[in-house]
C-alpha atoms as a PDB file:
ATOM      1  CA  UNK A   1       4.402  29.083 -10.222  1.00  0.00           C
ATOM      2  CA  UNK A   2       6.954  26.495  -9.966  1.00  0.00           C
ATOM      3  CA  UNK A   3       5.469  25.137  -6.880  1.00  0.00           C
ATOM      4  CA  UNK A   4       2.548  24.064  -8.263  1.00  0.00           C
ATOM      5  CA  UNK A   5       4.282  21.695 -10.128  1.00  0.00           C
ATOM      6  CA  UNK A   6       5.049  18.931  -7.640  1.00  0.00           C
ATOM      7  CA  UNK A   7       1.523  19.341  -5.968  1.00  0.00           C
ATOM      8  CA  UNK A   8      -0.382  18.847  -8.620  1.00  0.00           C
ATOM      9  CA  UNK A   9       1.749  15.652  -9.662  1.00  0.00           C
ATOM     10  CA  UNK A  10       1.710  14.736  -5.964  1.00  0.00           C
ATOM     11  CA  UNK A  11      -2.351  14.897  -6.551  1.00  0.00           C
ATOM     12  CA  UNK A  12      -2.594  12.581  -9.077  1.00  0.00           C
ATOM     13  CA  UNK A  13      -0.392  10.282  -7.705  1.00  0.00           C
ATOM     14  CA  UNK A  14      -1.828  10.428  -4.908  1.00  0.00           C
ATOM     15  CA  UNK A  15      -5.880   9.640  -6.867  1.00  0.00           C
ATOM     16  CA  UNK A  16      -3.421   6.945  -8.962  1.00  0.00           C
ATOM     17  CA  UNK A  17      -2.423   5.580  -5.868  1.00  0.00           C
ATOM     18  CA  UNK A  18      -6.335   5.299  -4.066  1.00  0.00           C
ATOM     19  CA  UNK A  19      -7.432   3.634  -7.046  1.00  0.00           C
ATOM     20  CA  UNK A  20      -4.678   0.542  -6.774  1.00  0.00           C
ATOM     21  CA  UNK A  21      -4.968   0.681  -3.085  1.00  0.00           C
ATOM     22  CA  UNK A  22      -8.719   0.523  -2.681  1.00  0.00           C
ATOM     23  CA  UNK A  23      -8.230  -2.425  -5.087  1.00  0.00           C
ATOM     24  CA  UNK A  24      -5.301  -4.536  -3.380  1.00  0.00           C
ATOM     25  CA  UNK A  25      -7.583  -4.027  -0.194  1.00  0.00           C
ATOM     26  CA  UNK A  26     -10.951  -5.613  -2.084  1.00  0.00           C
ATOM     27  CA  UNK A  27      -8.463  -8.422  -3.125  1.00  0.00           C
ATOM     28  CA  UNK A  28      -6.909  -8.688  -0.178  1.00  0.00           C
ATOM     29  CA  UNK A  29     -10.109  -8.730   2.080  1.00  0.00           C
ATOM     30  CA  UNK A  30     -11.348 -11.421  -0.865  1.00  0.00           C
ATOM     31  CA  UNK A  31      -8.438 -13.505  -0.560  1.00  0.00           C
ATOM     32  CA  UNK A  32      -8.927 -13.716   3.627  1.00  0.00           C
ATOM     33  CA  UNK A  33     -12.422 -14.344   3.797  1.00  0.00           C
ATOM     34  CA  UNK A  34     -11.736 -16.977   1.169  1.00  0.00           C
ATOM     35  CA  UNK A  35      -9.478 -18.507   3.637  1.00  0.00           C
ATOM     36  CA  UNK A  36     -11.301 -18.272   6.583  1.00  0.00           C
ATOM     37  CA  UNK A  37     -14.150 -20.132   4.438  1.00  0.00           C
ATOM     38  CA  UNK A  38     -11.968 -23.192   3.026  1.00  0.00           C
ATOM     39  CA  UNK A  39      -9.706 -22.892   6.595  1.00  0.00           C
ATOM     40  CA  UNK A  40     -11.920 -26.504   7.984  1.00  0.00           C
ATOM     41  CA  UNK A  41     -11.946 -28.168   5.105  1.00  0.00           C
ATOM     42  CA  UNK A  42      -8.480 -27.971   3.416  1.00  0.00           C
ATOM     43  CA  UNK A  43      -6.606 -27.847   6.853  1.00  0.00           C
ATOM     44  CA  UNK A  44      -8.555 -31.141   8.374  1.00  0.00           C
ATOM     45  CA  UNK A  45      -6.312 -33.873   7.323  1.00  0.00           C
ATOM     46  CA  UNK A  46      -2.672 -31.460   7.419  1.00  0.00           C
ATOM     47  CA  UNK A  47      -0.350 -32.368   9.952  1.00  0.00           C
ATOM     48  CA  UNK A  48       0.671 -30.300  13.317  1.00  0.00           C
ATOM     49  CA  UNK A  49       3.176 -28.000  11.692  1.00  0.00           C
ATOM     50  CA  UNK A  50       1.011 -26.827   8.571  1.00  0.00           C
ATOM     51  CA  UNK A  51      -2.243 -25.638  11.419  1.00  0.00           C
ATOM     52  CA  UNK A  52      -0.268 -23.549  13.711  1.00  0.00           C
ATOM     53  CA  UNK A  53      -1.384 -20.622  11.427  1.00  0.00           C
ATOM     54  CA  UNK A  54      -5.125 -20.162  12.028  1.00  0.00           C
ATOM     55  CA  UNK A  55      -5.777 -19.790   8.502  1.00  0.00           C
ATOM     56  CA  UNK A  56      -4.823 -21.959   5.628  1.00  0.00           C
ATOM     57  CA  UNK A  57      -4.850 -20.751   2.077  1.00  0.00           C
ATOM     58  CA  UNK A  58      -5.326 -23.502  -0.400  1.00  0.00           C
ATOM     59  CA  UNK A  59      -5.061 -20.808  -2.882  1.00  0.00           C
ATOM     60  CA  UNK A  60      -1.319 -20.188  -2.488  1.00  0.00           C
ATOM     61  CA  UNK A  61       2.062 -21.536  -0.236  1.00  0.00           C
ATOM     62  CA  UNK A  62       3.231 -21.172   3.063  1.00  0.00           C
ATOM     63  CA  UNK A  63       4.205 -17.159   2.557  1.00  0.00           C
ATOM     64  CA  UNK A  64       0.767 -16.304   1.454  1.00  0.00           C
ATOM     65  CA  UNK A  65      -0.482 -16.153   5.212  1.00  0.00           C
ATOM     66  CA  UNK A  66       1.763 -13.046   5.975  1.00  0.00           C
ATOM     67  CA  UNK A  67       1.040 -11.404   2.611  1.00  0.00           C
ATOM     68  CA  UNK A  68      -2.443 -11.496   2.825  1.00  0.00           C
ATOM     69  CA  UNK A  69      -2.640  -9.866   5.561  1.00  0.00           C
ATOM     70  CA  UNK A  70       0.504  -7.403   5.464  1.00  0.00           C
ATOM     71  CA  UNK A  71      -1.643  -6.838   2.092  1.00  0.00           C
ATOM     72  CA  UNK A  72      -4.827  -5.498   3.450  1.00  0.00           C
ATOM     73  CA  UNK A  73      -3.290  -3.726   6.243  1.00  0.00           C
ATOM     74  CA  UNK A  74      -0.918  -1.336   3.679  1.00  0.00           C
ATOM     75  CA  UNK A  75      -4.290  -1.410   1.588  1.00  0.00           C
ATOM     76  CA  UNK A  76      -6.623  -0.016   4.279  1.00  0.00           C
ATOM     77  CA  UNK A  77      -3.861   2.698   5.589  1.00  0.00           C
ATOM     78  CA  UNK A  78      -2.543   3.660   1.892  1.00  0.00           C
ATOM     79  CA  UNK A  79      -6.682   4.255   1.469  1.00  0.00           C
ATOM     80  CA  UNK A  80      -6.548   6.205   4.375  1.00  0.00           C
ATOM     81  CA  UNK A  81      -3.503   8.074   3.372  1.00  0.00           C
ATOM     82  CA  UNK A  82      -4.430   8.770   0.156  1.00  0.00           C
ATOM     83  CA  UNK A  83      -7.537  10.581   0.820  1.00  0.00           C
ATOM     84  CA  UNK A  84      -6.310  12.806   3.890  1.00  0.00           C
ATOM     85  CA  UNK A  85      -3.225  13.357   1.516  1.00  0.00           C
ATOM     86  CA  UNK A  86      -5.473  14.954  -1.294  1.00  0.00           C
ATOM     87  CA  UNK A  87      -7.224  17.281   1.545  1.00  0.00           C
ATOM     88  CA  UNK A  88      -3.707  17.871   2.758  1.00  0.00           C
ATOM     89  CA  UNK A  89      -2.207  18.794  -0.867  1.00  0.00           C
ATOM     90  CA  UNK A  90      -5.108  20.747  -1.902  1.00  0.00           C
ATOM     91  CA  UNK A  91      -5.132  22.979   1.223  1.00  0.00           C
ATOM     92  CA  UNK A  92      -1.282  23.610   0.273  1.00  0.00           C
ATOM     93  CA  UNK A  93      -0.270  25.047   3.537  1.00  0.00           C
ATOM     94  CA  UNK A  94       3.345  23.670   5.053  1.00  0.00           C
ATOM     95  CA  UNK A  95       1.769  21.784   7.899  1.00  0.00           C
ATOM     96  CA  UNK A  96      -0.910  19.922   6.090  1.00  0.00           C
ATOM     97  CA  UNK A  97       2.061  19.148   3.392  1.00  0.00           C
ATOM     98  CA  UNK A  98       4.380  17.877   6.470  1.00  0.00           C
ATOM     99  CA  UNK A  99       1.558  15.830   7.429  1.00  0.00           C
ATOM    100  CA  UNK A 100       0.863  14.573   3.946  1.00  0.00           C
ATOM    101  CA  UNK A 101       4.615  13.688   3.699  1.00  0.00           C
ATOM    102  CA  UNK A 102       5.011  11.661   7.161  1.00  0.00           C
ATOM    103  CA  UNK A 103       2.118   9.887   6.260  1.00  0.00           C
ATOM    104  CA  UNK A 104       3.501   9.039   2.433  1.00  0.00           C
ATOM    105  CA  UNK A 105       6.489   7.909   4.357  1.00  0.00           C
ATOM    106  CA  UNK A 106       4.621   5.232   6.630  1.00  0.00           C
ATOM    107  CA  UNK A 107       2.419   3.918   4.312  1.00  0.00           C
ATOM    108  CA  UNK A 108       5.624   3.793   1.907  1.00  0.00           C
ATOM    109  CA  UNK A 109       7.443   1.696   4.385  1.00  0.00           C
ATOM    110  CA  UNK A 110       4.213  -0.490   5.212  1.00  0.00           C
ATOM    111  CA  UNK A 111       3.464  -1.279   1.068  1.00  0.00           C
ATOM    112  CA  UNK A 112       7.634  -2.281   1.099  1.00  0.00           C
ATOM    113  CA  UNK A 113       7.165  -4.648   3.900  1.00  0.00           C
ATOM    114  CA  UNK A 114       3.701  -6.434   2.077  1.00  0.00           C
ATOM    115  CA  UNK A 115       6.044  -6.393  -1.519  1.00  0.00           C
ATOM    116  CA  UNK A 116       8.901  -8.673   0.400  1.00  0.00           C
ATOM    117  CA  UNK A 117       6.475 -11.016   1.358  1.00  0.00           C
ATOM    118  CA  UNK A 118       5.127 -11.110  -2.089  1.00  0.00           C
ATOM    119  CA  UNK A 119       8.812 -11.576  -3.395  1.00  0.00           C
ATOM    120  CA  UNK A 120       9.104 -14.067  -1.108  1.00  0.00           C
ATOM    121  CA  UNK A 121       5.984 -15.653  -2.402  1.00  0.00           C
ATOM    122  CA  UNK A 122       6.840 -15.605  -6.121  1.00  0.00           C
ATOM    123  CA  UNK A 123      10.486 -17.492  -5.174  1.00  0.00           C
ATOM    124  CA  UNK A 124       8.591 -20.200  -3.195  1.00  0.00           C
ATOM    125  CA  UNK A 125       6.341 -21.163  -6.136  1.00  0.00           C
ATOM    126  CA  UNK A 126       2.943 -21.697  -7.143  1.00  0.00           C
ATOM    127  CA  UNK A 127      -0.028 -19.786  -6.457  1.00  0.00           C
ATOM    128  CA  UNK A 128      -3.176 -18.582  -8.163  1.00  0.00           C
ATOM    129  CA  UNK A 129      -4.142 -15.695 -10.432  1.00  0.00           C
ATOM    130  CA  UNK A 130      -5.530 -14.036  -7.949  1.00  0.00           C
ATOM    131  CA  UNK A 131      -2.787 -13.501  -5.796  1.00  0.00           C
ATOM    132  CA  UNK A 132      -0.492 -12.913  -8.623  1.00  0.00           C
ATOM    133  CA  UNK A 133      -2.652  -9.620  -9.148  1.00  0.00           C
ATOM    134  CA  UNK A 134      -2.392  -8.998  -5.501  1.00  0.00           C
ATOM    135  CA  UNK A 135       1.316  -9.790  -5.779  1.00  0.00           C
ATOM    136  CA  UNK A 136       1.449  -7.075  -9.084  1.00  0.00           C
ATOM    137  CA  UNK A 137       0.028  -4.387  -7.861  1.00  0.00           C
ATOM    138  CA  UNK A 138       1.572  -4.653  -4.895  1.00  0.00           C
ATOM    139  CA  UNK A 139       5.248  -4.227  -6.157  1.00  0.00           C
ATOM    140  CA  UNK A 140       4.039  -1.504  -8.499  1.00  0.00           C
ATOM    141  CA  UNK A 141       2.539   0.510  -5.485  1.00  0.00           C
ATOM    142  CA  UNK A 142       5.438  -0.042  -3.797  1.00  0.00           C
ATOM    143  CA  UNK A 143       7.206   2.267  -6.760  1.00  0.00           C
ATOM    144  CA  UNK A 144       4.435   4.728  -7.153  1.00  0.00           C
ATOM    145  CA  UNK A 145       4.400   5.470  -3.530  1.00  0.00           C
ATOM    146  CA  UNK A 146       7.827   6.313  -3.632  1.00  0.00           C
ATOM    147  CA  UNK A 147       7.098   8.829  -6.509  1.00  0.00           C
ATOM    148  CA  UNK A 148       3.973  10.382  -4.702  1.00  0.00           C
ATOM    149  CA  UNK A 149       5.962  10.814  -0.834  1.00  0.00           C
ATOM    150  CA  UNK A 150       8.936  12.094  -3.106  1.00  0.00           C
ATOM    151  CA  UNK A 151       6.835  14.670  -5.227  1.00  0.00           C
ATOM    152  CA  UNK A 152       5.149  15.519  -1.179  1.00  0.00           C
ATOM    153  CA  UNK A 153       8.077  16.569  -0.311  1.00  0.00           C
ATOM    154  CA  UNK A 154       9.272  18.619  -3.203  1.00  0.00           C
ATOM    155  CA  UNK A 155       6.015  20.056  -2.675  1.00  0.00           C
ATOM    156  CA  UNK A 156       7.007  21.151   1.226  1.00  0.00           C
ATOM    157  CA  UNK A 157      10.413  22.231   0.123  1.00  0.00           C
ATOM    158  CA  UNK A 158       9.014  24.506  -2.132  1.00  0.00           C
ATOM    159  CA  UNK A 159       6.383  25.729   0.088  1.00  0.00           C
ATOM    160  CA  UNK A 160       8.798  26.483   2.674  1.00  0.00           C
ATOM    161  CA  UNK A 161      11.412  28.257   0.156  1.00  0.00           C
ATOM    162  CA  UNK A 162       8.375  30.246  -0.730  1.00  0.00           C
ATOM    163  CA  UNK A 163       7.623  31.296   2.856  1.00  0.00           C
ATOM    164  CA  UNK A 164      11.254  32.226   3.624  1.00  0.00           C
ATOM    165  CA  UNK A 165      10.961  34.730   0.831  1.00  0.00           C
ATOM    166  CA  UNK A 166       8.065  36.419   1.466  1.00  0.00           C
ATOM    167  CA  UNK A 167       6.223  35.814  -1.755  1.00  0.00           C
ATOM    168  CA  UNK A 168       3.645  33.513  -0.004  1.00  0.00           C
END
């Protein structure tokens, strides 16, 4: 009984967690194309420095490059990891859970490297609404992750503690 307890929290952090990724990587892919779009007109009269990056982001400052895109790429894998984690929690058994749990663990480590660029962001200075969503729910994930790949692997310790009694 008592390891049912960190699965089924790890399931709805893990459905918690689809939700706010699936929507950092719609804002994410949003904010791109809408720099790829204004990229020839904003960036014409900039100096050399300002159009090494290939895309320039009137929306934001010089950090919002890197976010953007460290953005949609924990987005699209933290989407990928939430879904095969709720196959992997439902099925219960220890290797789908140790999968579940090395996969929390990446996309954990991913989500932390987009939030320092949106720290870094927020101490350079202005940008727009939009990316202070993106910037938002991209700290917060970084905290709920950390719940869900720490209730994964209460959920393999107990799993394992039940298979070395025998109750399984």
């Amino acid at each position: 009984m008592a390891s049912q307890s960190p699965k089924s929290l790890a399931l709805f952090l893990l459905f918690i967690n689809l939700l706010m990724y699936a929507i950092v990587a719609a804002v994410a892919g949003w904010a791109l194309n809408y720099g790829i779009e204004e990229t020839p007109r904003a960036a014409s009269g900039l100096s050399v420095p300002a159009r090494l990056f290939p895309i320039y982001y009137p929306i934001g400052n010089l950090a919002t490059g890197f976010f953007i895109i460290f953005s949609l790429i924990s987005g699209v894998v933290g989407v990928a990891t939430s879904l095969t984690g709720l196959q992997d929690v439902a099925d219960g058994s220890a290797s789908n859970l140790l999968s579940a749990a090395a996969a929390s663990v990446i996309t954990w480590g991913l989500t932390l490297l987009a939030m320092g660029l949106a720290c870094k962001e927020i101490t350079i200075g202005w940008r727009s609404s939009s990316l202070r969503t993106l910037e938002t729910l991209t700290i917060i994930l970084s905290g709920t992750q950390l719940l869900c790949s720490g209730a994964i692997h209460a959920g393999v310790l107990a799993t394992i503690s039940l298979y070395g009694t025998g109750r399984v």
